[in-house]
C-alpha atoms as a PDB file:
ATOM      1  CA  UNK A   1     125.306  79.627  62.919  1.00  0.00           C
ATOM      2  CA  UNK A   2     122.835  81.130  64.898  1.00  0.00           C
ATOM      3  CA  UNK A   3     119.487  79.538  65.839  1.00  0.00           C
ATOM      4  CA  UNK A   4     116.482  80.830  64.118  1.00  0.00           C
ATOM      5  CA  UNK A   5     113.683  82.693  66.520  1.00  0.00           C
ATOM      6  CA  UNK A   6     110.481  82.004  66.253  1.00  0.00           C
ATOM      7  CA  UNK A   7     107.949  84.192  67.629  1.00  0.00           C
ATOM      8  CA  UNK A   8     105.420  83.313  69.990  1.00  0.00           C
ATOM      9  CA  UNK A   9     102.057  84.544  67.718  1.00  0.00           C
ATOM     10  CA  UNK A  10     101.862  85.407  64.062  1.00  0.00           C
ATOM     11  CA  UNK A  11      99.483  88.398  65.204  1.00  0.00           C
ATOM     12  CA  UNK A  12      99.034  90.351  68.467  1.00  0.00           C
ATOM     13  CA  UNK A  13      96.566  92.966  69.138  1.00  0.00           C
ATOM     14  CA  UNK A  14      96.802  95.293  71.753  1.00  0.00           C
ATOM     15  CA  UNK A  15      93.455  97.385  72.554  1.00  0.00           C
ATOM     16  CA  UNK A  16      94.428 100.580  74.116  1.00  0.00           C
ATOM     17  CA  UNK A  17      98.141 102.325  73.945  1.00  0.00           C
ATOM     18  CA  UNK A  18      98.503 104.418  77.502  1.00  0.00           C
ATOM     19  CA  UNK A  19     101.535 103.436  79.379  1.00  0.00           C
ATOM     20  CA  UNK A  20     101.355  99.665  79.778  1.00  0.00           C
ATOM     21  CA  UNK A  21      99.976  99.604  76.047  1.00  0.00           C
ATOM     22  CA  UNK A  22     103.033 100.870  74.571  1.00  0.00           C
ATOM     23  CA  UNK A  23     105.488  99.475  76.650  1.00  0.00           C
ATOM     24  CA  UNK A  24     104.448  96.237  75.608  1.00  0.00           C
ATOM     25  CA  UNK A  25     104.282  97.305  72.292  1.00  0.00           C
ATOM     26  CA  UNK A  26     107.909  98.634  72.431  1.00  0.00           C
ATOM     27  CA  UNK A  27     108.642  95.202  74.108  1.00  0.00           C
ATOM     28  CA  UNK A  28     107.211  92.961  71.988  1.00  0.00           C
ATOM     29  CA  UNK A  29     109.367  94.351  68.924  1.00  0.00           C
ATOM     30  CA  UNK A  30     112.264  94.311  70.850  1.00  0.00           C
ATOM     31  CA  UNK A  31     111.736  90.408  72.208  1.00  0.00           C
ATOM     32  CA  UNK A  32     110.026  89.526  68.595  1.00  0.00           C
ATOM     33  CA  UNK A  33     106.935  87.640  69.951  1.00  0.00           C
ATOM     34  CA  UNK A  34     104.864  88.824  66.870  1.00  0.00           C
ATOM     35  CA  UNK A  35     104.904  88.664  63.292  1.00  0.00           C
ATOM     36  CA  UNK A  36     102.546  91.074  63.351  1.00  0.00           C
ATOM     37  CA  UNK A  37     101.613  93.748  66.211  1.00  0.00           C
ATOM     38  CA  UNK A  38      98.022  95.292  65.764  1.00  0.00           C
ATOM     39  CA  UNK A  39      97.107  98.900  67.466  1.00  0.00           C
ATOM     40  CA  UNK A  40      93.663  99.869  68.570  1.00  0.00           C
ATOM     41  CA  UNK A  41      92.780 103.283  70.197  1.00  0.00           C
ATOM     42  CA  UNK A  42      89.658 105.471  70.111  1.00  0.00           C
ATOM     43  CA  UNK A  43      91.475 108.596  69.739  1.00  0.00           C
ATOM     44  CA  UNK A  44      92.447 109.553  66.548  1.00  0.00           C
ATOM     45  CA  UNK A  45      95.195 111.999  68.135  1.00  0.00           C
ATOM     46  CA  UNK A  46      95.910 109.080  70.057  1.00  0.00           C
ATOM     47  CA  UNK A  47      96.208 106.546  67.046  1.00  0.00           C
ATOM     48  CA  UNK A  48      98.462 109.335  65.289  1.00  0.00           C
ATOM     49  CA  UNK A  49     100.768 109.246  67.919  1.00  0.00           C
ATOM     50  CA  UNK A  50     100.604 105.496  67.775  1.00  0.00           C
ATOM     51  CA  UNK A  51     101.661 105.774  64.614  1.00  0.00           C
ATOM     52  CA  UNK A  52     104.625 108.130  64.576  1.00  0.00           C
ATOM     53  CA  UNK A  53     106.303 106.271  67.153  1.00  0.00           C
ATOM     54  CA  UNK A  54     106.054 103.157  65.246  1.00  0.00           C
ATOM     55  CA  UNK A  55     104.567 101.238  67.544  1.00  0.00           C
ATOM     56  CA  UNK A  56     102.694  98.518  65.614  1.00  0.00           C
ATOM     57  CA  UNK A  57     102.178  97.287  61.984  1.00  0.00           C
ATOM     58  CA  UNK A  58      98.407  98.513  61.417  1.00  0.00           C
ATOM     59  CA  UNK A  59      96.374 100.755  63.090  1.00  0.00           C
ATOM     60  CA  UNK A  60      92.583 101.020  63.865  1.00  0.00           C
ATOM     61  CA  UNK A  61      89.944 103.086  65.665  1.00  0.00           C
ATOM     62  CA  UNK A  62      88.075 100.082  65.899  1.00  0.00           C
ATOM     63  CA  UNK A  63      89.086  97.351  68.067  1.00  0.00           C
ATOM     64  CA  UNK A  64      86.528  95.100  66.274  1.00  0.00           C
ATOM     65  CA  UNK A  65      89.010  95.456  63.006  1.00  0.00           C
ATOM     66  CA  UNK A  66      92.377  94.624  64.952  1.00  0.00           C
ATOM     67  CA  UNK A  67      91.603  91.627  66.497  1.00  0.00           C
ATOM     68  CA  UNK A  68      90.493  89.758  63.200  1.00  0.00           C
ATOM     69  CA  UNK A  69      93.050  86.695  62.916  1.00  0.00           C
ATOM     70  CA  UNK A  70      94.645  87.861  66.104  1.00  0.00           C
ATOM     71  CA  UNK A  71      96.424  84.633  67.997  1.00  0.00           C
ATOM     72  CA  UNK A  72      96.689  86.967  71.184  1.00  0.00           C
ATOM     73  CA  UNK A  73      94.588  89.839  72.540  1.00  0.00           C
ATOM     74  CA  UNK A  74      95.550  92.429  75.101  1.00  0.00           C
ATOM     75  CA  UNK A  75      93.041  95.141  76.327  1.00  0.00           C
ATOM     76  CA  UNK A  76      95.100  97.818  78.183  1.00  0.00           C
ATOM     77  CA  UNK A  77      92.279 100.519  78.429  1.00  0.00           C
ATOM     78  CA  UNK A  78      90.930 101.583  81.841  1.00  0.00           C
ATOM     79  CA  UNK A  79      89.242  98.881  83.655  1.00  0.00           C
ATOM     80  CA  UNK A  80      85.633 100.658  83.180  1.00  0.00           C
ATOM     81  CA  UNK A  81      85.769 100.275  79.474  1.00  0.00           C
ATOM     82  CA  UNK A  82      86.118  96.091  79.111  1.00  0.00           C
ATOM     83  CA  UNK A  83      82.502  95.317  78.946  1.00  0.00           C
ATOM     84  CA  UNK A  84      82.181  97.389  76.193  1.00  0.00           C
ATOM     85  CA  UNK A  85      85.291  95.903  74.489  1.00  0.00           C
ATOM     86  CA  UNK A  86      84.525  92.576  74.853  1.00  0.00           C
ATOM     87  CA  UNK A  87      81.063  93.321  73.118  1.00  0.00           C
ATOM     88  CA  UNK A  88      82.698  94.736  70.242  1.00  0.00           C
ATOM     89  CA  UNK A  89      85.795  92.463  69.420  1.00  0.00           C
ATOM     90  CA  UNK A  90      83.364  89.417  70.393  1.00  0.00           C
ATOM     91  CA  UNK A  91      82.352  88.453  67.122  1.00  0.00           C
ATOM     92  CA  UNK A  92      85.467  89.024  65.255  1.00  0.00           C
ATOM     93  CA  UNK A  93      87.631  86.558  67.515  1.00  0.00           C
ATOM     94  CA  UNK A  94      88.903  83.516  65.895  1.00  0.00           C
ATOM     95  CA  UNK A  95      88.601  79.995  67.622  1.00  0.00           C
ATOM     96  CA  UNK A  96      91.514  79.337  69.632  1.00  0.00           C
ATOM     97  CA  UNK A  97      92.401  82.857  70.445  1.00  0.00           C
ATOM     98  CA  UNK A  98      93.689  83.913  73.616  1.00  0.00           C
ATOM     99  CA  UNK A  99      92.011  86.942  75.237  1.00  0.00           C
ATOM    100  CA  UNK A 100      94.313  88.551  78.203  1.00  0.00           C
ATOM    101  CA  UNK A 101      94.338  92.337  79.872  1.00  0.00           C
ATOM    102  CA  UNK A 102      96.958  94.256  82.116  1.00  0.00           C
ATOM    103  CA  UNK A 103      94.436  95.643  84.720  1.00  0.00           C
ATOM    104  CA  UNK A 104      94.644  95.274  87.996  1.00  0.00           C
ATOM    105  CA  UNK A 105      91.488  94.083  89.427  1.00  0.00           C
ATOM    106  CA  UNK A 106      90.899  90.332  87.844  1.00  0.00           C
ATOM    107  CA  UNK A 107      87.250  89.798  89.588  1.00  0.00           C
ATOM    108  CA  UNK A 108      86.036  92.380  87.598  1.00  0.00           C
ATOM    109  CA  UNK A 109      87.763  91.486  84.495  1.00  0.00           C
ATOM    110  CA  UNK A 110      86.263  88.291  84.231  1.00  0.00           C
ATOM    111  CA  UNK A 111      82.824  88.835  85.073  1.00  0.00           C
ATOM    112  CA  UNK A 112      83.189  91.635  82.192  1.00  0.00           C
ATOM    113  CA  UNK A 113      85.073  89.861  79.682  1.00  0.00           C
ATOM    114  CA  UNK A 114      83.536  86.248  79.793  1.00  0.00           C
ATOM    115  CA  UNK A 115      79.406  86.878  78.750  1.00  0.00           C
ATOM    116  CA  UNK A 116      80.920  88.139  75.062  1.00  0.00           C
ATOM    117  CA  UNK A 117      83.494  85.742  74.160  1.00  0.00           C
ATOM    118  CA  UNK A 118      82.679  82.882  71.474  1.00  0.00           C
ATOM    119  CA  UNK A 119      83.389  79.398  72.169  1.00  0.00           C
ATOM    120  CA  UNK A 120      86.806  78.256  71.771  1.00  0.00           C
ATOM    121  CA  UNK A 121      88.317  81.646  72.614  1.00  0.00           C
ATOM    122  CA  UNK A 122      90.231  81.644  76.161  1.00  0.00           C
ATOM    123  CA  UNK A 123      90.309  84.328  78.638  1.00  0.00           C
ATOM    124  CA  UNK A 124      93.562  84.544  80.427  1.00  0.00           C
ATOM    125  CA  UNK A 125      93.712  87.644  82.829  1.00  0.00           C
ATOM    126  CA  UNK A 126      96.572  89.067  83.793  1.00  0.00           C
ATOM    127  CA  UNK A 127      98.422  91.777  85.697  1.00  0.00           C
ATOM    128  CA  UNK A 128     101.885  92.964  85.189  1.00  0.00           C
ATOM    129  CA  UNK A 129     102.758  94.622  88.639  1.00  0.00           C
ATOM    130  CA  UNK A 130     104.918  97.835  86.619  1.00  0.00           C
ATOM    131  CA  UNK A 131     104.289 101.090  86.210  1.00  0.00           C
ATOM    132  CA  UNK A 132     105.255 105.374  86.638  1.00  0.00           C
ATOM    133  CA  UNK A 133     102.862 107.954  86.983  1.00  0.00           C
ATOM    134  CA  UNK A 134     103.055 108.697  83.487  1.00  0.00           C
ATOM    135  CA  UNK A 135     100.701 108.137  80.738  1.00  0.00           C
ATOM    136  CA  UNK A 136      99.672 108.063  77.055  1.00  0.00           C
ATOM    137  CA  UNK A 137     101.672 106.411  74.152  1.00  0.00           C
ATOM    138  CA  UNK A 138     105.268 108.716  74.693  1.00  0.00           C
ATOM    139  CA  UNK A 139     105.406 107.376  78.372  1.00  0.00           C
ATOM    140  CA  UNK A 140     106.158 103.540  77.827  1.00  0.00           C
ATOM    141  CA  UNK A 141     109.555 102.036  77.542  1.00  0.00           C
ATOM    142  CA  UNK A 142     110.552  98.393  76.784  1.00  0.00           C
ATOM    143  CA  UNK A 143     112.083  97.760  79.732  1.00  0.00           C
ATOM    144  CA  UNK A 144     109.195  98.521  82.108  1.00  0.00           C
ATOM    145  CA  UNK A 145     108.118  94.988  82.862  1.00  0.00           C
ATOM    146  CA  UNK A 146     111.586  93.460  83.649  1.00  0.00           C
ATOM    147  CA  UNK A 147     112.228  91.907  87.049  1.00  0.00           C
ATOM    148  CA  UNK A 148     108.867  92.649  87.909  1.00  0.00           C
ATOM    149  CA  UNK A 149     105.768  90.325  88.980  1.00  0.00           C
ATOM    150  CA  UNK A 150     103.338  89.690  86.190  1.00  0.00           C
ATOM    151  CA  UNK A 151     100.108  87.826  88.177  1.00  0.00           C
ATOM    152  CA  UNK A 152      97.698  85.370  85.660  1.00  0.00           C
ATOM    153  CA  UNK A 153      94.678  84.416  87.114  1.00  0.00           C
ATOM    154  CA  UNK A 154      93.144  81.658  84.744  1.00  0.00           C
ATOM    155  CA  UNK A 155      89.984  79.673  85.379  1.00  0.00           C
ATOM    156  CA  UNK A 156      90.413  76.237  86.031  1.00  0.00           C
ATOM    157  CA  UNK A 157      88.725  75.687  82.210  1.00  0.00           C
ATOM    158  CA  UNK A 158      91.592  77.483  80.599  1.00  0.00           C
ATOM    159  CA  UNK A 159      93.677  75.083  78.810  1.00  0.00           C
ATOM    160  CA  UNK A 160      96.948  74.214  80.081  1.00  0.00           C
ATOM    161  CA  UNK A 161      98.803  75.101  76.703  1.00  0.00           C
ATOM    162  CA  UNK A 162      97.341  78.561  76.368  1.00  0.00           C
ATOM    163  CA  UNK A 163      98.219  79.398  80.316  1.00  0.00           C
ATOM    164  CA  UNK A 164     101.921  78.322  79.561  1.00  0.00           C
ATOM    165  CA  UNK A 165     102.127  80.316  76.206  1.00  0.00           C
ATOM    166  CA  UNK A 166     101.245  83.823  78.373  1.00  0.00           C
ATOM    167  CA  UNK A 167     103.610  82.449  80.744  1.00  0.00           C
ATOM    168  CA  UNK A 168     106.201  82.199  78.149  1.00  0.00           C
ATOM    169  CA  UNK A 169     104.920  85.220  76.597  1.00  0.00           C
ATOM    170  CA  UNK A 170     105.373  87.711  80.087  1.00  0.00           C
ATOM    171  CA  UNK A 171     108.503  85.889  80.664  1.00  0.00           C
ATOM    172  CA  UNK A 172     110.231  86.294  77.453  1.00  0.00           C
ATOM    173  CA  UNK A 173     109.707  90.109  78.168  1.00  0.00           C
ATOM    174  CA  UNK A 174     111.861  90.114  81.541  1.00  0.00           C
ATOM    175  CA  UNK A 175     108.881  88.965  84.190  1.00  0.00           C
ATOM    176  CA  UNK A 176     108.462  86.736  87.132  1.00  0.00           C
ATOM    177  CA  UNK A 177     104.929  85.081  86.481  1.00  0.00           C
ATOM    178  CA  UNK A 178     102.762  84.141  89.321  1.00  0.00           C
ATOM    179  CA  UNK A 179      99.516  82.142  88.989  1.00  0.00           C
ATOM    180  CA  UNK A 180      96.730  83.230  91.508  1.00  0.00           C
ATOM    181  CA  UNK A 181      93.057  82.890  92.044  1.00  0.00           C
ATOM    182  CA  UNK A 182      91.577  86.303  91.330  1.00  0.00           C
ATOM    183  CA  UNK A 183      89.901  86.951  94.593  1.00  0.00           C
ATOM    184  CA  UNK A 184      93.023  85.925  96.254  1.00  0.00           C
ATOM    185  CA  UNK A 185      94.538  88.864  93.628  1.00  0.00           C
ATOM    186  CA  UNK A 186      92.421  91.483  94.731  1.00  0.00           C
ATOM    187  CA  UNK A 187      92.522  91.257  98.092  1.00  0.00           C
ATOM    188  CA  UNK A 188      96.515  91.392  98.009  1.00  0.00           C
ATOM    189  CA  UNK A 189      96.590  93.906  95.355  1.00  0.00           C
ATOM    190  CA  UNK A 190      93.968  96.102  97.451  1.00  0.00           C
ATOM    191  CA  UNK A 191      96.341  96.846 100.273  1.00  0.00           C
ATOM    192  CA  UNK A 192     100.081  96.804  98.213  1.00  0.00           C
ATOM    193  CA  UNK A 193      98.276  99.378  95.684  1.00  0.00           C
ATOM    194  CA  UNK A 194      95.264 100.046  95.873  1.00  0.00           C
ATOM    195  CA  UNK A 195      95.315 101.654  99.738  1.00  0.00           C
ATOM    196  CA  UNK A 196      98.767 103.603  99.013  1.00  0.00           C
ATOM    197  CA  UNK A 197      96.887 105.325  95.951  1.00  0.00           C
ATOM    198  CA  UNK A 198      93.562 106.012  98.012  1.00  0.00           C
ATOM    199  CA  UNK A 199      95.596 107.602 100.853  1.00  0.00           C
ATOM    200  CA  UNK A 200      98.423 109.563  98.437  1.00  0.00           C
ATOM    201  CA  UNK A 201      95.311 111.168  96.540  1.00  0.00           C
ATOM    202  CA  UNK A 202      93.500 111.935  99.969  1.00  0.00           C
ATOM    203  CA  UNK A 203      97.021 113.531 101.654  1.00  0.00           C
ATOM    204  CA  UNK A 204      97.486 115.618  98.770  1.00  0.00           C
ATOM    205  CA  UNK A 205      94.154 116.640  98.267  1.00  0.00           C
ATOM    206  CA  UNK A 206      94.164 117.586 101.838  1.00  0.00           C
ATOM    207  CA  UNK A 207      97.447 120.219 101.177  1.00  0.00           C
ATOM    208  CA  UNK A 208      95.431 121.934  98.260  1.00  0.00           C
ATOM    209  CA  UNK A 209      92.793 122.373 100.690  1.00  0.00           C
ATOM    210  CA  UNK A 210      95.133 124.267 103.570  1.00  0.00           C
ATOM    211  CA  UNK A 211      95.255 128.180 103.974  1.00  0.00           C
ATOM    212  CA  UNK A 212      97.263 129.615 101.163  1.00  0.00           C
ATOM    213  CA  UNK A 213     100.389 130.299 103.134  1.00  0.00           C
ATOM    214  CA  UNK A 214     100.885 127.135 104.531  1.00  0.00           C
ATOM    215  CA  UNK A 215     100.114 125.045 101.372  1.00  0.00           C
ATOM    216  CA  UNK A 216     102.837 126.989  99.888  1.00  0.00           C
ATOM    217  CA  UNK A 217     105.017 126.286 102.313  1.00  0.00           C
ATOM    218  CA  UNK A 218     104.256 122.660 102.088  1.00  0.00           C
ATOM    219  CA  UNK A 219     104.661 122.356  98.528  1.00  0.00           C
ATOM    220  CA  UNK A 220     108.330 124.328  99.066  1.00  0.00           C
ATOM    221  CA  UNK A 221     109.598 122.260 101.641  1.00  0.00           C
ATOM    222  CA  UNK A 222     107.972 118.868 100.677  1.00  0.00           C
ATOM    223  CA  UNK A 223     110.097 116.150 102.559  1.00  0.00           C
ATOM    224  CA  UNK A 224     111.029 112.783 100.703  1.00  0.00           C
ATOM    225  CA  UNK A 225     107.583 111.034 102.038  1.00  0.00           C
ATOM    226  CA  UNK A 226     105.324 114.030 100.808  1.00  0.00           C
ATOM    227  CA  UNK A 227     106.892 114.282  97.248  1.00  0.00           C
ATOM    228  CA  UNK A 228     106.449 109.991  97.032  1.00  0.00           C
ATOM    229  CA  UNK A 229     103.075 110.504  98.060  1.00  0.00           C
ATOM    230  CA  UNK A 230     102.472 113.204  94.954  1.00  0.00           C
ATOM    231  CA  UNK A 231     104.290 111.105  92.415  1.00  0.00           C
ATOM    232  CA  UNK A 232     101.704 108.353  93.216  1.00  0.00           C
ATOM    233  CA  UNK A 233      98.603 111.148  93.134  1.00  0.00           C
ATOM    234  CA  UNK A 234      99.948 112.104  89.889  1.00  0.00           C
ATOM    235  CA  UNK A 235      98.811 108.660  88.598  1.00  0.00           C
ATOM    236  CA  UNK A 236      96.380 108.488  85.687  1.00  0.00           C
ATOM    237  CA  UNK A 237      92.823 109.665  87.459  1.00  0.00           C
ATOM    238  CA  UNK A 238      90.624 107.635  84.556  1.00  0.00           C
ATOM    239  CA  UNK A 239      92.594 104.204  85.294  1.00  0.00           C
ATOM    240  CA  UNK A 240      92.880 104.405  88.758  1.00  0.00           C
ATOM    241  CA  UNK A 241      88.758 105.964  89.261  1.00  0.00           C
ATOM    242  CA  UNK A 242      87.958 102.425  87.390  1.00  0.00           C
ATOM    243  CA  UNK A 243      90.308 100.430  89.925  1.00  0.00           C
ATOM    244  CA  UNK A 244      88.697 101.576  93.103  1.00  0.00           C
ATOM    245  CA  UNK A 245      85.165 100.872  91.489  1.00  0.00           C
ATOM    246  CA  UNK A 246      86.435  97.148  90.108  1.00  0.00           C
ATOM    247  CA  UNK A 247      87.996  96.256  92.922  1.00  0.00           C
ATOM    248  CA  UNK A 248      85.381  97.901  95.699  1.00  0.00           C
ATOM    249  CA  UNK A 249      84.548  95.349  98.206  1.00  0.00           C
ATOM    250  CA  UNK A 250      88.649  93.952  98.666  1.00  0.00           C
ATOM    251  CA  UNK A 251      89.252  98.049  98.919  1.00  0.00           C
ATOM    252  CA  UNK A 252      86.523  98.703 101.586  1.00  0.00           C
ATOM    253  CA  UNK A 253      87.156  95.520 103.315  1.00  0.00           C
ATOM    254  CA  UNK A 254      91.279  96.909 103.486  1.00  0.00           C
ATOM    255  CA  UNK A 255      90.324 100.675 104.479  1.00  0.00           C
ATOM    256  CA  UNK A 256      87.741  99.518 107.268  1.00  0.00           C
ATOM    257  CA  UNK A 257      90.823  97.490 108.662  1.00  0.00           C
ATOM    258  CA  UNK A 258      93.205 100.214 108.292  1.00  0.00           C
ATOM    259  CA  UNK A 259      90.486 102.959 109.877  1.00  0.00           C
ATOM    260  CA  UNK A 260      90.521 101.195 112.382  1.00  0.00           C
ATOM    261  CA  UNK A 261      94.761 100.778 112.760  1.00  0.00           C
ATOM    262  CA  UNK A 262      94.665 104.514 112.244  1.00  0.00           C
ATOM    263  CA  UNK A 263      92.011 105.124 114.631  1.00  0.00           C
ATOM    264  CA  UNK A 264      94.784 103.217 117.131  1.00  0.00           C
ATOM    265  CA  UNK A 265      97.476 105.076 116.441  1.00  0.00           C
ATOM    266  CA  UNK A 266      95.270 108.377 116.851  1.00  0.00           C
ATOM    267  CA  UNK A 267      94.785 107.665 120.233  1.00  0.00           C
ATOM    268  CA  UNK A 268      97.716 106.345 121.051  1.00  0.00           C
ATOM    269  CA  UNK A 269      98.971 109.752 120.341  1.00  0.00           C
ATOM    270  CA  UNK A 270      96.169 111.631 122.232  1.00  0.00           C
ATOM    271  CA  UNK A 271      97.301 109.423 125.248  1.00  0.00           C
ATOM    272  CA  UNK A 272     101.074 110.102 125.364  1.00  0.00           C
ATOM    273  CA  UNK A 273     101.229 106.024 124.876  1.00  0.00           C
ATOM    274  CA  UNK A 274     105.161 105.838 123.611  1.00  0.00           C
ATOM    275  CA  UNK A 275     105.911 102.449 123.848  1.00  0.00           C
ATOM    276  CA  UNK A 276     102.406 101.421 121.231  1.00  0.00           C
ATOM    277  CA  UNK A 277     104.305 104.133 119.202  1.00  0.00           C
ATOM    278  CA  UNK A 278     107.438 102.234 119.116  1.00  0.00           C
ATOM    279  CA  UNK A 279     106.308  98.844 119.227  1.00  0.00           C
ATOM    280  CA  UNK A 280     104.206  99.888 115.655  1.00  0.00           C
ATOM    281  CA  UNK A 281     107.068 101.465 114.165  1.00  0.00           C
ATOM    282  CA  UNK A 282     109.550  98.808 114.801  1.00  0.00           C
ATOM    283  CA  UNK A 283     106.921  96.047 113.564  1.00  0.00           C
ATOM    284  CA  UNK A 284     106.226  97.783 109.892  1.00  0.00           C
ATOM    285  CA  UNK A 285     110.278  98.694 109.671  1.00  0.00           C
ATOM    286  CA  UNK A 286     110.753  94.871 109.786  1.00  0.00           C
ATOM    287  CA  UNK A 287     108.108  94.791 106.706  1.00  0.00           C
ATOM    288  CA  UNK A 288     110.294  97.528 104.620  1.00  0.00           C
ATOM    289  CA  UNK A 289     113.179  95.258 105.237  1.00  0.00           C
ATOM    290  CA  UNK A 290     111.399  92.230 103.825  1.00  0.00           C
ATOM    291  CA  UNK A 291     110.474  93.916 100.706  1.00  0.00           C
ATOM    292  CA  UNK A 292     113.535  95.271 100.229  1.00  0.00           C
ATOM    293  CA  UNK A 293     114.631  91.724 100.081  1.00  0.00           C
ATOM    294  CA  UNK A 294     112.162  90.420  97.988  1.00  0.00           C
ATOM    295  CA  UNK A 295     113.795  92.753  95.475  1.00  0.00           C
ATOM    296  CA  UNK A 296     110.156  94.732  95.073  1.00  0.00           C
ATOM    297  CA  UNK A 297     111.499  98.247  96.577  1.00  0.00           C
ATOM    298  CA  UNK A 298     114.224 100.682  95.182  1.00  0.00           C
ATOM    299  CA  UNK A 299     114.170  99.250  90.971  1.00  0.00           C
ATOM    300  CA  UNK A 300     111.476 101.454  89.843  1.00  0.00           C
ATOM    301  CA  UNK A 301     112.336 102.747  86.787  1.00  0.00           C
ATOM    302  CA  UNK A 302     111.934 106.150  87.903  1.00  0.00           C
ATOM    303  CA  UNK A 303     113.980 105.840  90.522  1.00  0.00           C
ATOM    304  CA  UNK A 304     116.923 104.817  87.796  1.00  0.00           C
ATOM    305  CA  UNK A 305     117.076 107.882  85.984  1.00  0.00           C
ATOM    306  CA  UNK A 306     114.439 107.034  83.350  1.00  0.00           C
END
C-alpha cells in the first residue's frame, strides 16, 4: 500500500504569475506541497490567463485577499514593486506565516519587506537561480527549477523550523538549496548575472545603433556569442530595470572592476601585447571548465529543446 503524502502547507499564495510565478505554480501541483494554491496579479488580462491555464485554486486582483490564512507567501513581481506589497498583504498575514520572494537581489528585499510585517510572521528570502528570457503566465514550466541552485538568505532571528520547511519546500521541487548572507548574495549574484545582462543589453543596443547596412549584416550573420548575448537582452526589461536599481552598489562596485579589466585588455590590444592576450584567455577558459563541472553550464532548459 502506498504511503500517504502530505503536503507541506494547507495554503500557498503566490503574488505575481510572470515566469518564475507560474512555474512554481505548475510545480507545486505537480509535487503537491499545497492543499490550496492562491493567485494574485494586478492585471485582470493577466489573472484571466491565470485562470485558463489552471494555475491555482482562487484568484484575486488583490494580494491583500490571497494571503488571508496563507501558511506560505511568495511575491514573484519585479523587485521595484515589494514595498508596496508588503504594505498591502501586511495586515492580512496570519501569525506564524512564512513570507519568502524569488528575486534576485536579497539586500533590497529585506529592507523592503521587513518595516510591514506583523509580529510572528517570518521573512525568508530567497532566490531560485532558473530562468529563459521568456515571460508572463504561458512561459513557465514545472520543471524549471530542477537541478538548479535555489539561495535563502534568512536573518539570524528566523526560526530554525521555518528555514528548514523552505528548504524542504525548494527541494521537494528538484533544487539544490544554499544558505547565504544576503550581502554575500549580491555581490556573487552581481557578477554571475547581473554584469552578463548589463553588458548583453549594452552590445546589442550598440548593433541597433550601427549604419543600416552593417546592422543588417550583423543581425544576418550573428555568430553563436552574438545570438547568446540577444537571448539574454531579450530578458524581461521591468524585472531586470528593478535588479540593477536593488542591487546598485554590488553592480557598480563589479563594473568599476571590470572597466578597469576591459580598460587592460584595450590596451593590450593597442600595444600588439600577445602574450597578456593569451595569458587572459587561457586563465577565464580554465573558469568555463570549472562551471561546466559544477554542472551550472549547458542544462538550461532552452538549450533542451523546451
Amino acid at each position: 500500500m502506498a504511503k500517504k503524502k502530505f503536503p507541506l502547507f494547507n495554503r500557498i499564495a503566490l503574488i505575481g504569475v510572470g515566469l518564475i510565478g507560474s512555474s512554481l505554480a505548475r510545480a507545486i501541483k505537480k509535487h503537491e506541497l499545497s492543499r490550496e494554491l492562491a493567485v494574485a496579479t494586478r492585471r485582470r488580462s493577466t489573472l484571466a490567463v491565470a485562470r485558463k491555464l489552471k494555475l491555482g485554486d482562487s484568484y484575486h486582483l488583490k494580494a491583500a485577499q490571497a494571503v488571508k490564512a496563507a501558511d506560505l507567501v511568495i511575491l514573484c513581481a519585479p523587485l521595484g514593486a515589494n514595498a508596496e506589497l508588503a504594505k498591502q498583504i501586511g495586515p492580512n498575514l496570519k501569525t506564524g506565516a512564512i513570507v519568502s520572494d524569488v528575486g534576485s537581489s536579497k539586500v533590497s528585499v529585506i529592507k523592503d519587506v521587513t518595516p510591514h510585517l506583523p509580529e510572528g510572521v517570518i521573512l525568508i528570502p530567497a532566490h531560485p537561480i532558473a530562468g529563459t528570457e521568456n515571460s508572463g503566465p504561458e512561459a513557465g514550466f514545472d520543471t524549471l527549477f530542477e537541478k538548479r541552485w535555489c539561495v535563502l538568505t534568512p536573518s539570524e532571528e528566523a526560526a530554525l523550523p521555518a528555514v528548514n520547511k523552505i528548504k524542504r519546500f525548494w527541494q521537494a521541487l528538484g533544487s539544490r538549496v544554499e544558505i547565504m548572507d544576503p550581502k554575500q548574495h549580491d555581490q556573487v549574484l552581481a557578477i554571475t548575472s547581473h554584469l552578463p545582462h548589463l553588458i548583453a543589453y549594452t552590445l546589442v543596443d550598440t548593433a541597433t545603433e550601427l549604419e543600416r547596412d552593417l546592422k543588417k549584416d550583423v543581425i544576418r550573420f550573428s555568430a553563436g556569442g552574438f545570438r547568446d548575448f540577444t537571448r539574454i537582452a531579450a530578458s524581461d526589461p521591468t524585472m531586470w530595470r528593478d535588479v540593477f536599481l536593488s542591487n546598485r552598489e554590488a553592480v557598480l562596485d563589479i563594473l568599476g572592476r571590470f572597466t578597469e579589466d576591459l580598460t587592460a585588455l584595450q590596451r593590450a590590444i593597442r600595444r600588439g601585447d600577445g602574450n597578456l592576450l593569451h595569458n587572459r584567455f587561457t586563465r577565464t577558459r580554465k573558469i568555463r571548465r570549472e562551471v561546466i563541472d559544477a554542472k551550472q553550464a549547458g542544462t538550461e532548459p532552452w538549450r533542451r529543446g523546451k
